[in-house]
PDB file of N, CA and C in Angstrom:
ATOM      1  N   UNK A   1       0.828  -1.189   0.000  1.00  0.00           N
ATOM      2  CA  UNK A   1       0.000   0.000   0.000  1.00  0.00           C
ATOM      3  C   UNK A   1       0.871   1.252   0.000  1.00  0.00           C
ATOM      4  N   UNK A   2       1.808   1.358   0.986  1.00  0.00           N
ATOM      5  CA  UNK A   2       2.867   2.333   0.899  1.00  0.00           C
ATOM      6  C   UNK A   2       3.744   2.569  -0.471  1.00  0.00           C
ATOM      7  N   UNK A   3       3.755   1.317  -0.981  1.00  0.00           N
ATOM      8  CA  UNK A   3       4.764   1.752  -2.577  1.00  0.00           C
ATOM      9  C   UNK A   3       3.901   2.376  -3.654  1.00  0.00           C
ATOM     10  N   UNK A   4       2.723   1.671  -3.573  1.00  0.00           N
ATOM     11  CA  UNK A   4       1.218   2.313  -4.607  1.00  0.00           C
ATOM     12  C   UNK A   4       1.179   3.674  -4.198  1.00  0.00           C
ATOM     13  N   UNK A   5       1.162   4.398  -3.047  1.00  0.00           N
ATOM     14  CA  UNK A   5       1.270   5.671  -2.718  1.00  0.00           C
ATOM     15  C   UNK A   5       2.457   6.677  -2.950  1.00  0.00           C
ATOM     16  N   UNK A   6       3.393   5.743  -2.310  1.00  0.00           N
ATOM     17  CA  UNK A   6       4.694   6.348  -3.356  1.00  0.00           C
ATOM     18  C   UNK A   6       4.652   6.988  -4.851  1.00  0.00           C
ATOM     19  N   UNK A   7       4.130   5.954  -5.598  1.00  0.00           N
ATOM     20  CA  UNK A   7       4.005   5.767  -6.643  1.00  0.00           C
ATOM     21  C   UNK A   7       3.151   6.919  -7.604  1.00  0.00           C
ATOM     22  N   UNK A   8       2.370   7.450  -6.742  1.00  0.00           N
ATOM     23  CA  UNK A   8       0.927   8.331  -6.584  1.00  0.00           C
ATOM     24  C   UNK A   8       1.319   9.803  -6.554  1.00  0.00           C
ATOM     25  N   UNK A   9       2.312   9.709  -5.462  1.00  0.00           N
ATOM     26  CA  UNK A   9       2.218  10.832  -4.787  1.00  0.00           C
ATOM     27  C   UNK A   9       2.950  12.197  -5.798  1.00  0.00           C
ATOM     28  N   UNK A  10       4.216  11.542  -5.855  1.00  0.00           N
ATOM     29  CA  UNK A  10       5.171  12.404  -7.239  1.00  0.00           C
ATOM     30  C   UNK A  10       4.187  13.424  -8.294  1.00  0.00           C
ATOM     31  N   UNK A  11       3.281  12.490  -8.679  1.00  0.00           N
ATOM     32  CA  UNK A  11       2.135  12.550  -9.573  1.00  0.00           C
ATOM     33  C   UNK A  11       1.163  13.708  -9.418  1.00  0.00           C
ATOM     34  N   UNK A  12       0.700  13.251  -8.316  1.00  0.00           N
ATOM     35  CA  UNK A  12      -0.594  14.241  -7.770  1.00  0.00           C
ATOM     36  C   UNK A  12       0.198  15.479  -7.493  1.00  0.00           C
ATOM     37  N   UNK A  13       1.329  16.194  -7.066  1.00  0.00           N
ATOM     38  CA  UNK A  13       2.031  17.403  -7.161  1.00  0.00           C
ATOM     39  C   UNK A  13       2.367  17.991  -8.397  1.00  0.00           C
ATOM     40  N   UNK A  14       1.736  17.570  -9.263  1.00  0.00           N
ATOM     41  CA  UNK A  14       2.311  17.904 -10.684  1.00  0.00           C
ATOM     42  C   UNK A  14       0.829  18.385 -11.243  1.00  0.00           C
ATOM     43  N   UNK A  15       0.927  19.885 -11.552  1.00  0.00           N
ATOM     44  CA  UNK A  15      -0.456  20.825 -11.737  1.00  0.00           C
ATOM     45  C   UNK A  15      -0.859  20.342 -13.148  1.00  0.00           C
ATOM     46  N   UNK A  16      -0.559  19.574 -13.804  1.00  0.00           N
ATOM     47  CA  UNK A  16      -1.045  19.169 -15.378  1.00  0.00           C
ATOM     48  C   UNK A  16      -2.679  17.944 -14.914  1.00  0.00           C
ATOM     49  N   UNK A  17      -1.561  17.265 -14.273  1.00  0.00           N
ATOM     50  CA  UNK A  17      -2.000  16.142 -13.092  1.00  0.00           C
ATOM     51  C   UNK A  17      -3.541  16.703 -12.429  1.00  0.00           C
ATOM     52  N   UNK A  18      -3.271  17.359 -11.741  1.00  0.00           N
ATOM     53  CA  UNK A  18      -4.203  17.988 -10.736  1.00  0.00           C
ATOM     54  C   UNK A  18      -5.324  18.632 -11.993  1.00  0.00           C
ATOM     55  N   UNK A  19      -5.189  19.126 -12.642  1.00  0.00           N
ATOM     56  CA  UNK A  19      -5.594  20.070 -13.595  1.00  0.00           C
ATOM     57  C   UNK A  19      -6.525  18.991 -14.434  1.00  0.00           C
ATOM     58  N   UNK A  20      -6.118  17.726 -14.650  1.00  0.00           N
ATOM     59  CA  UNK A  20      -6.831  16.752 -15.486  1.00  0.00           C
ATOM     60  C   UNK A  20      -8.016  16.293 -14.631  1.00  0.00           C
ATOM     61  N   UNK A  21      -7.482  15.949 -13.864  1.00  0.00           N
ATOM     62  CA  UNK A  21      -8.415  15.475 -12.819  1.00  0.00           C
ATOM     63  C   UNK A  21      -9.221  16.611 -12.098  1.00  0.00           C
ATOM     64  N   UNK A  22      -8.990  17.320 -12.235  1.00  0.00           N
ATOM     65  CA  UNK A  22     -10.815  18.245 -11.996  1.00  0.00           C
ATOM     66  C   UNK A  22     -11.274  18.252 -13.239  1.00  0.00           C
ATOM     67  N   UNK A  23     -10.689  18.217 -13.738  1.00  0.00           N
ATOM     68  CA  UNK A  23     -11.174  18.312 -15.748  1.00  0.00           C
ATOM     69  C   UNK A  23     -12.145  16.996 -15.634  1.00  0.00           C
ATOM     70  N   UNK A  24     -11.684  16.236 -15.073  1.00  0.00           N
ATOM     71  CA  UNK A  24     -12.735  14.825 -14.836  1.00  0.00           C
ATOM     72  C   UNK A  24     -13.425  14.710 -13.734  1.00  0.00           C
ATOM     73  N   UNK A  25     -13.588  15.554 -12.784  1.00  0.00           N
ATOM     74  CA  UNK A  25     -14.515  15.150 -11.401  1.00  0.00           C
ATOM     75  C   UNK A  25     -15.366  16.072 -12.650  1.00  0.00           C
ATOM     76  N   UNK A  26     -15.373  17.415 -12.868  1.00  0.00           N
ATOM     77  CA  UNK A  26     -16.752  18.416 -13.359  1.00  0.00           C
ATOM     78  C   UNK A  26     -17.025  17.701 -14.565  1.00  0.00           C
ATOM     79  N   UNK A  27     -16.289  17.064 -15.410  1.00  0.00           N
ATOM     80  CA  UNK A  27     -17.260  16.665 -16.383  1.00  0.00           C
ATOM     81  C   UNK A  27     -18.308  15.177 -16.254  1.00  0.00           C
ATOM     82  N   UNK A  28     -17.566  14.586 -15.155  1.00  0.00           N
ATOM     83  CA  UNK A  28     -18.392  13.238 -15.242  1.00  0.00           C
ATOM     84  C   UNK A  28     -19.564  14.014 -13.949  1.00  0.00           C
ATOM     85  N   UNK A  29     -19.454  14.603 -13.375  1.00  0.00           N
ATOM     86  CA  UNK A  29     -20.650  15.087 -11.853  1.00  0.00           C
ATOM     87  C   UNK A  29     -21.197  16.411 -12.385  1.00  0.00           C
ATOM     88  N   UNK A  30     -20.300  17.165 -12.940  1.00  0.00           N
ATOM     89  CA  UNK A  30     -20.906  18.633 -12.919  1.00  0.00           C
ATOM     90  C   UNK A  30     -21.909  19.518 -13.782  1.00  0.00           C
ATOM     91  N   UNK A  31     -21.264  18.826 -15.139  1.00  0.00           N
ATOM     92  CA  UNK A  31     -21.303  19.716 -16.440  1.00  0.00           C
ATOM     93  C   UNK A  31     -22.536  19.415 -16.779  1.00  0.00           C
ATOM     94  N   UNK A  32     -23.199  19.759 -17.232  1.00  0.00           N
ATOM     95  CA  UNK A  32     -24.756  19.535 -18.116  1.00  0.00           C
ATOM     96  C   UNK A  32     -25.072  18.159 -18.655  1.00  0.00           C
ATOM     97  N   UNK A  33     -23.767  18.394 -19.273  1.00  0.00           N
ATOM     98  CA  UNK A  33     -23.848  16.593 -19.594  1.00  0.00           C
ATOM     99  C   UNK A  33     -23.275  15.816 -19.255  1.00  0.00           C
ATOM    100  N   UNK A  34     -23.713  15.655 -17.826  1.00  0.00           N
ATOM    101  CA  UNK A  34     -22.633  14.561 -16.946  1.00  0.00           C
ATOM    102  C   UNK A  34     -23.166  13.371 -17.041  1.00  0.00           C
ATOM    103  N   UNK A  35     -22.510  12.305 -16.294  1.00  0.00           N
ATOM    104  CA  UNK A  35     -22.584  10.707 -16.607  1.00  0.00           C
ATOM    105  C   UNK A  35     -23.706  10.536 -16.367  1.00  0.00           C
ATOM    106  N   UNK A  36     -24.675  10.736 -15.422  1.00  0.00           N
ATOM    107  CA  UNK A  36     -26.217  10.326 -14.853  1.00  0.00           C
ATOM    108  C   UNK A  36     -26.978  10.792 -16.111  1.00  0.00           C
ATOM    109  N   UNK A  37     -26.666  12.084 -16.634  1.00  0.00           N
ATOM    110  CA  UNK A  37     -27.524  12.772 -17.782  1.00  0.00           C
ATOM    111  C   UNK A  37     -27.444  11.787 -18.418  1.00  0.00           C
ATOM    112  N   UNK A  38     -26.470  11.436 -19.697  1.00  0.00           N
ATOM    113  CA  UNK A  38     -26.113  10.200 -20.490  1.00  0.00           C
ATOM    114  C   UNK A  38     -26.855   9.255 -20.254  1.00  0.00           C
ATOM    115  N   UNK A  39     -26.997   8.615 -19.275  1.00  0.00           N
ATOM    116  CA  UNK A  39     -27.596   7.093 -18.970  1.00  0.00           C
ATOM    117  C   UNK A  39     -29.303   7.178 -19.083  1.00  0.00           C
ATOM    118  N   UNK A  40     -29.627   8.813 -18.715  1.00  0.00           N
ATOM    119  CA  UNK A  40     -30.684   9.218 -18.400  1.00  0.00           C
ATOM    120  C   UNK A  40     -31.578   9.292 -20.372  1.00  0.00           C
ATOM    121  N   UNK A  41     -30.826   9.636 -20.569  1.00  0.00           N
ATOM    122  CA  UNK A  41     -31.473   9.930 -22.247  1.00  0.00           C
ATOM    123  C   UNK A  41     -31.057   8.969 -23.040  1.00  0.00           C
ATOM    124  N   UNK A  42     -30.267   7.963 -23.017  1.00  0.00           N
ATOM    125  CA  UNK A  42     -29.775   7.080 -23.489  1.00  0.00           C
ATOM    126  C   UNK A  42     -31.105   6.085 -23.346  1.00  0.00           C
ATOM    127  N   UNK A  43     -31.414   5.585 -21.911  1.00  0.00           N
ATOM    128  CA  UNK A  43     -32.532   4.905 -21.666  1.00  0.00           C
ATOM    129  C   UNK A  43     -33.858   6.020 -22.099  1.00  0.00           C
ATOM    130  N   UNK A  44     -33.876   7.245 -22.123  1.00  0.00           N
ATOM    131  CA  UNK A  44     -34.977   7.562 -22.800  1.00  0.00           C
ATOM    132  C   UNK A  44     -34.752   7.582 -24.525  1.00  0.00           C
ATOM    133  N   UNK A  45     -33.693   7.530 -24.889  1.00  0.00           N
ATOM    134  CA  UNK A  45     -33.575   7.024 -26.289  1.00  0.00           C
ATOM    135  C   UNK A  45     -34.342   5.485 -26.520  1.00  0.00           C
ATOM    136  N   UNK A  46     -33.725   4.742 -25.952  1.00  0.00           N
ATOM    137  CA  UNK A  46     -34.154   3.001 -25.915  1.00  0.00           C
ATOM    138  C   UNK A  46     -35.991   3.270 -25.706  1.00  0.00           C
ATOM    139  N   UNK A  47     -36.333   3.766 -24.590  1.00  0.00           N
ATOM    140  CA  UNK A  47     -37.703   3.632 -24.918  1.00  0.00           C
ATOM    141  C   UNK A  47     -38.642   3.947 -26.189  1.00  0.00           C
ATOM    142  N   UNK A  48     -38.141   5.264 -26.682  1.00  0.00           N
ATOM    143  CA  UNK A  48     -38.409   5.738 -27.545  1.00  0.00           C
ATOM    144  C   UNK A  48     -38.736   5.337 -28.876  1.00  0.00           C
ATOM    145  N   UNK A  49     -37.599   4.426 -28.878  1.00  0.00           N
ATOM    146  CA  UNK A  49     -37.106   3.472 -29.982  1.00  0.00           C
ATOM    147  C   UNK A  49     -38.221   2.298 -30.500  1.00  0.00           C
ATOM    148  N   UNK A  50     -38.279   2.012 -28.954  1.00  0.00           N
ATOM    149  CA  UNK A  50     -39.385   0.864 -28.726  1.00  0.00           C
ATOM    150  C   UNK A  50     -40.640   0.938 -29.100  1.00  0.00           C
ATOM    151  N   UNK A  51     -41.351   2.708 -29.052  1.00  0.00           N
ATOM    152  CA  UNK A  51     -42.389   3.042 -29.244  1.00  0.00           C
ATOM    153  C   UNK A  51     -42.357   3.329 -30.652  1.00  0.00           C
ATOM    154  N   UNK A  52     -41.467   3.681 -31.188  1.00  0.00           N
ATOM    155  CA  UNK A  52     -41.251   3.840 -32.350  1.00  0.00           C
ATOM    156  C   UNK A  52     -41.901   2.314 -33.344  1.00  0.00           C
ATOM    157  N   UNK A  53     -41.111   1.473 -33.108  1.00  0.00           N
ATOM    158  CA  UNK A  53     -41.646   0.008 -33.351  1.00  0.00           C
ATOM    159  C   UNK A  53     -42.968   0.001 -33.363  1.00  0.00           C
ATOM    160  N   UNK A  54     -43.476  -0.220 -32.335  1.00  0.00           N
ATOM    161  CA  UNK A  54     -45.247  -0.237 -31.521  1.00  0.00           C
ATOM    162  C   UNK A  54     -46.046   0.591 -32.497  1.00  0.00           C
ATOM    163  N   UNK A  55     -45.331   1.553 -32.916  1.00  0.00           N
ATOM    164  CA  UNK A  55     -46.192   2.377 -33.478  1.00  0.00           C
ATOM    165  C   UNK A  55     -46.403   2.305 -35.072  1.00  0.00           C
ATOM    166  N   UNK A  56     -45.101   1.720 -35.486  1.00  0.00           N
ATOM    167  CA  UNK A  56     -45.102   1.208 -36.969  1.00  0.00           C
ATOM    168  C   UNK A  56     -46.298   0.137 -37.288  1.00  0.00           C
ATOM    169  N   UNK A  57     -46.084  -1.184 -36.285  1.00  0.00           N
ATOM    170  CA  UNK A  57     -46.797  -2.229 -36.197  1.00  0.00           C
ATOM    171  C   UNK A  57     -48.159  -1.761 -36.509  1.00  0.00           C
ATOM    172  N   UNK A  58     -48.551  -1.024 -35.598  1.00  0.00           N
ATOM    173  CA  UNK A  58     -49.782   0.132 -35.638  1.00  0.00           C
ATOM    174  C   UNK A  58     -50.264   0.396 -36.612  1.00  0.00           C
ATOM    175  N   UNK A  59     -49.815   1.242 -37.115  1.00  0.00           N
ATOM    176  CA  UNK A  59     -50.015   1.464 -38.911  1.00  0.00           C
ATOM    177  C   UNK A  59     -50.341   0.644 -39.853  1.00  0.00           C
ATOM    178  N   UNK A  60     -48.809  -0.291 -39.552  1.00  0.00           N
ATOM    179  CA  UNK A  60     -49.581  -1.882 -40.757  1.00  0.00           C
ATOM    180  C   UNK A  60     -50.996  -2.123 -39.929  1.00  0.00           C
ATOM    181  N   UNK A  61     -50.905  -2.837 -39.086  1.00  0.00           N
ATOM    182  CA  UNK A  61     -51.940  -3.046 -38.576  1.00  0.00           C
ATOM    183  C   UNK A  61     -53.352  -2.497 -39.625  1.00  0.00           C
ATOM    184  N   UNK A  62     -53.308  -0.797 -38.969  1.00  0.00           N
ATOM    185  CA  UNK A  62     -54.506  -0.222 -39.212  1.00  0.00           C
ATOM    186  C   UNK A  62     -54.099  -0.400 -40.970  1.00  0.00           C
ATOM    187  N   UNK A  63     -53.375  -0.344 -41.235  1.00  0.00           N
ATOM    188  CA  UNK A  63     -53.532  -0.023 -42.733  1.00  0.00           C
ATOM    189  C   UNK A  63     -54.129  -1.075 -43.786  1.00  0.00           C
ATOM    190  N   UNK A  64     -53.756  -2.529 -42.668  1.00  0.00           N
ATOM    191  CA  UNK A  64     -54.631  -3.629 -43.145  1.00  0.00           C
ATOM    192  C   UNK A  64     -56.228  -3.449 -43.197  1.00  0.00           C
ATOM    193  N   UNK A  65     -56.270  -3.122 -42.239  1.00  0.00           N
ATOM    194  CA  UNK A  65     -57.883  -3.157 -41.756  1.00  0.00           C
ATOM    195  C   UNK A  65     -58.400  -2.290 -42.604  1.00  0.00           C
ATOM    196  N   UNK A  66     -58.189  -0.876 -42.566  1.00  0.00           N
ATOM    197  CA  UNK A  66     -58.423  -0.105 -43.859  1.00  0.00           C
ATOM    198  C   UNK A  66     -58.796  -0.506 -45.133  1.00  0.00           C
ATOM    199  N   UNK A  67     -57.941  -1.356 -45.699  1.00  0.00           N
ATOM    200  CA  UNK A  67     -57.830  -1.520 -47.316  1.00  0.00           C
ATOM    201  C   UNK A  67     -58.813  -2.810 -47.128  1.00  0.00           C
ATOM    202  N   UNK A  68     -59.483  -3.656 -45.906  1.00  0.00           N
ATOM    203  CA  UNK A  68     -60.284  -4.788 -46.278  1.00  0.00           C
ATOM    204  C   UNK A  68     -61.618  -4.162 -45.977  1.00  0.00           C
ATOM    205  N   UNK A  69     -61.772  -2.750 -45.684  1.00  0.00           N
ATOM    206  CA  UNK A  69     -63.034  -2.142 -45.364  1.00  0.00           C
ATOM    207  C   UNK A  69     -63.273  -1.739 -46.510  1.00  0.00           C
ATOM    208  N   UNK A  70     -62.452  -1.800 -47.307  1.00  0.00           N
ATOM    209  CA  UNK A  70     -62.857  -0.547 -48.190  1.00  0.00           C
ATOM    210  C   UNK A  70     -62.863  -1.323 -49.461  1.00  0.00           C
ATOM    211  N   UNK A  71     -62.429  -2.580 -49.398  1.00  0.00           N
ATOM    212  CA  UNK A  71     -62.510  -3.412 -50.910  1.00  0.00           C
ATOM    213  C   UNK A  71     -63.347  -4.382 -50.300  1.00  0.00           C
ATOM    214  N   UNK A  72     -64.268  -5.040 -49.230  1.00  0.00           N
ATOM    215  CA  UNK A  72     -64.733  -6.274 -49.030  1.00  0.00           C
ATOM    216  C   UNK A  72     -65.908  -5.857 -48.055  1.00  0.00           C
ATOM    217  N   UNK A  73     -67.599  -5.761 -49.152  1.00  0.00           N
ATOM    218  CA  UNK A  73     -68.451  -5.108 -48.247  1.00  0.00           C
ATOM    219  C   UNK A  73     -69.064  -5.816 -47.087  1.00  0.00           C
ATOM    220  N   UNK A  74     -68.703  -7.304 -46.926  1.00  0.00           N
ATOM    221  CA  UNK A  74     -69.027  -7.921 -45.607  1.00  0.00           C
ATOM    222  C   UNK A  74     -68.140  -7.449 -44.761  1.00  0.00           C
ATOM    223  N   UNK A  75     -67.056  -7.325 -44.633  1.00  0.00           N
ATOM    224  CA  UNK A  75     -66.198  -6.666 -43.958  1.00  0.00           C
ATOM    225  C   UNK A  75     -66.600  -5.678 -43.121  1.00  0.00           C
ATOM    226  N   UNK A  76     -67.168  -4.586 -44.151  1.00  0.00           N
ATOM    227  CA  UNK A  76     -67.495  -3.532 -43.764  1.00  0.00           C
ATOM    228  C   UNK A  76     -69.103  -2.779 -42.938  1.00  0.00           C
ATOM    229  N   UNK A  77     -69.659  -4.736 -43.411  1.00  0.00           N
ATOM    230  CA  UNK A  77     -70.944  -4.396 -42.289  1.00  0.00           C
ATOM    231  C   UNK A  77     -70.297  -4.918 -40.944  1.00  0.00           C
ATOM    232  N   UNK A  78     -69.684  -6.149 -40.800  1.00  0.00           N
ATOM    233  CA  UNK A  78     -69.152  -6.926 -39.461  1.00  0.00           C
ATOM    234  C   UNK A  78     -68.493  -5.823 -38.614  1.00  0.00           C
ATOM    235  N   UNK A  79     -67.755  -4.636 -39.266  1.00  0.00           N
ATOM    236  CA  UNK A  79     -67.232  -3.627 -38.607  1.00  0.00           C
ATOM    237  C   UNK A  79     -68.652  -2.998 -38.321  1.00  0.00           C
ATOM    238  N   UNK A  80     -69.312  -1.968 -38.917  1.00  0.00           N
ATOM    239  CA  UNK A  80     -70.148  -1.527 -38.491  1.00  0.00           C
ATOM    240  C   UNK A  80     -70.969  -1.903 -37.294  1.00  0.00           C
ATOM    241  N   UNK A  81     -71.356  -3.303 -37.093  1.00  0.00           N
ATOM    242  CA  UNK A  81     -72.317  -3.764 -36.473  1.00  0.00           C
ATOM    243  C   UNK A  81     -71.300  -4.015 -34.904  1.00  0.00           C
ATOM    244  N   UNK A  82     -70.339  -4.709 -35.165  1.00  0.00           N
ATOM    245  CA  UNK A  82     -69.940  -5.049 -33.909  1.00  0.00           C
ATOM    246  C   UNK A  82     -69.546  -3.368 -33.123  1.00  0.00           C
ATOM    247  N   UNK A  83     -68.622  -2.700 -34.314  1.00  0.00           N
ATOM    248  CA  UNK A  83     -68.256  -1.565 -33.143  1.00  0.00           C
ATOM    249  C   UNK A  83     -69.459  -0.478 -33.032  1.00  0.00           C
ATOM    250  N   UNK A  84     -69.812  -0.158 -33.966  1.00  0.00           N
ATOM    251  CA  UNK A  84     -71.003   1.187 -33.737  1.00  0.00           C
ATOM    252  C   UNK A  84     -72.403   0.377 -33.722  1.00  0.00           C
ATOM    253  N   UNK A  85     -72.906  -0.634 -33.363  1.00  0.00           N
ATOM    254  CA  UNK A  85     -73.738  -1.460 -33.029  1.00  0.00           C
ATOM    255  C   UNK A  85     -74.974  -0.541 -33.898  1.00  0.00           C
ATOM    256  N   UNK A  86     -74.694  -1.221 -35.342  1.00  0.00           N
ATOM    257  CA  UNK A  86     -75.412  -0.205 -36.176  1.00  0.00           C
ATOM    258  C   UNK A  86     -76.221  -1.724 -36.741  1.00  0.00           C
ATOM    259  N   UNK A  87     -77.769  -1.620 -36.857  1.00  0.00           N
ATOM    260  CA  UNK A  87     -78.561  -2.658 -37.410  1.00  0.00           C
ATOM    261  C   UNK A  87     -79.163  -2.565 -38.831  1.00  0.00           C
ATOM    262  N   UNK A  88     -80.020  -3.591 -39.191  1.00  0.00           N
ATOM    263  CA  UNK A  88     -81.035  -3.446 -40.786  1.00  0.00           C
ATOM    264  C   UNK A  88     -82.163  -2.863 -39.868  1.00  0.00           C
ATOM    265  N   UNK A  89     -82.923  -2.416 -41.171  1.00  0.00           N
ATOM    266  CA  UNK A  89     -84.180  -1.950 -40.883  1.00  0.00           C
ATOM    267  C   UNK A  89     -84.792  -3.009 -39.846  1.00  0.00           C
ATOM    268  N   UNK A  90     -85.248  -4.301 -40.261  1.00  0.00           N
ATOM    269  CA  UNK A  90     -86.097  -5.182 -39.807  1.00  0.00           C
ATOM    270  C   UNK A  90     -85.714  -5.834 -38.841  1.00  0.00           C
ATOM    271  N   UNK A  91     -84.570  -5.582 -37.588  1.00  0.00           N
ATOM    272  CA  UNK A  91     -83.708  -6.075 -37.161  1.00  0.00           C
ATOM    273  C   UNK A  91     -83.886  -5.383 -35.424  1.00  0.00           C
ATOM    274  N   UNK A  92     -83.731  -6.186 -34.288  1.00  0.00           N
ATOM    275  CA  UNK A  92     -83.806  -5.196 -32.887  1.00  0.00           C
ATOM    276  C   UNK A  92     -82.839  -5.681 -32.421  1.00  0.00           C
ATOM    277  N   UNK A  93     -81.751  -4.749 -31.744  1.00  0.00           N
ATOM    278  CA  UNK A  93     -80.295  -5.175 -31.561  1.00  0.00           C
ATOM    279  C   UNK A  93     -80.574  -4.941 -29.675  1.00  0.00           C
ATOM    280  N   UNK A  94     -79.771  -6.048 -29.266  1.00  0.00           N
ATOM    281  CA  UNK A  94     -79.800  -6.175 -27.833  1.00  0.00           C
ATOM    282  C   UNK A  94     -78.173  -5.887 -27.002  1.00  0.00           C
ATOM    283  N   UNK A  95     -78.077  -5.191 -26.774  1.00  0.00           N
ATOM    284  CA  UNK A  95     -76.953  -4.701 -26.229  1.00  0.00           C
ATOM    285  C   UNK A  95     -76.773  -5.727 -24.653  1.00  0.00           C
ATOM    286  N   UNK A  96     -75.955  -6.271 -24.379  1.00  0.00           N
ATOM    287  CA  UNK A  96     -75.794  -6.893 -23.341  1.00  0.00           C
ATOM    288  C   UNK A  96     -74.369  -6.419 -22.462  1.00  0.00           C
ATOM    289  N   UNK A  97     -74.054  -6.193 -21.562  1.00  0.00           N
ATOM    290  CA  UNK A  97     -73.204  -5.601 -20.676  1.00  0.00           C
ATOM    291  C   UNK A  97     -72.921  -6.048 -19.395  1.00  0.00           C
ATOM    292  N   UNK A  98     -71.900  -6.311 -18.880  1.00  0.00           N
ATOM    293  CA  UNK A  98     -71.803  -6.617 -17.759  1.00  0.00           C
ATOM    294  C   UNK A  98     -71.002  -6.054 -16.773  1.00  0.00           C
ATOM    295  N   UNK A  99     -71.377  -5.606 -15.144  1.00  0.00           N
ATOM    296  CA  UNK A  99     -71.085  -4.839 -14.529  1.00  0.00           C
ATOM    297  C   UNK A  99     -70.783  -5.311 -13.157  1.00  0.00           C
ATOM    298  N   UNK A 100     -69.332  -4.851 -13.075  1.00  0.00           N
ATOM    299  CA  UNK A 100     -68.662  -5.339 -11.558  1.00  0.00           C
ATOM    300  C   UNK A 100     -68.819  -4.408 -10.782  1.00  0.00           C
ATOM    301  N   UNK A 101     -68.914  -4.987  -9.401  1.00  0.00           N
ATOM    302  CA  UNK A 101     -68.965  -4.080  -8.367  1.00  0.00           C
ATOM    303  C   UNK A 101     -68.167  -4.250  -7.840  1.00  0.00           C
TER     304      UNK A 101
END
């Protein structure tokens, strides 16, 4: 332990030395863009990324559904009816629901 300090010490009296090393405590703790920042937007990069994906999928997705509404008119009643619970004339639609307490 004493020779590692030895070793050290010469060093740390030498203002280039000293001078680097605050150059590195303020930039990794201090500066705007210190190390915590980095990790911080880095992982908000990665999420981002992710949603990015999610959101493509999305698109195909909808973009499927789209183009079979719009070329395939059974399609486009089965949509109607299930989501906007839209009926025929001659027809009485029963809405059923169920409710937790």
């Amino acid at each position: 332990m004493k020779k590692t300090l030895k070793f050290f010490v010469p060093y740390l009296k030498d203002k280039y030395v000293i001078t680097f090393l605050m150059f590195l405590v303020w930039m990794l703790f201090f500066d705007k863009n210190d190390l915590i920042t980095q990790f911080a937007q880095r992982n908000k990069l990665n999420q981002m990324n992710q949603d990015k994906e999610y959101f493509i999928e999305e698109i195909k997705r909808n973009a499927k559904i789209m183009n079979d509404l719009e070329t395939n008119p059974e399609a486009l009643e089965r949509f109607a009816r299930e989501r906007y619970f839209m009926k025929k004339a001659d027809e009485d639609l029963f809405v059923v629901t169920t409710q937790l307490d």
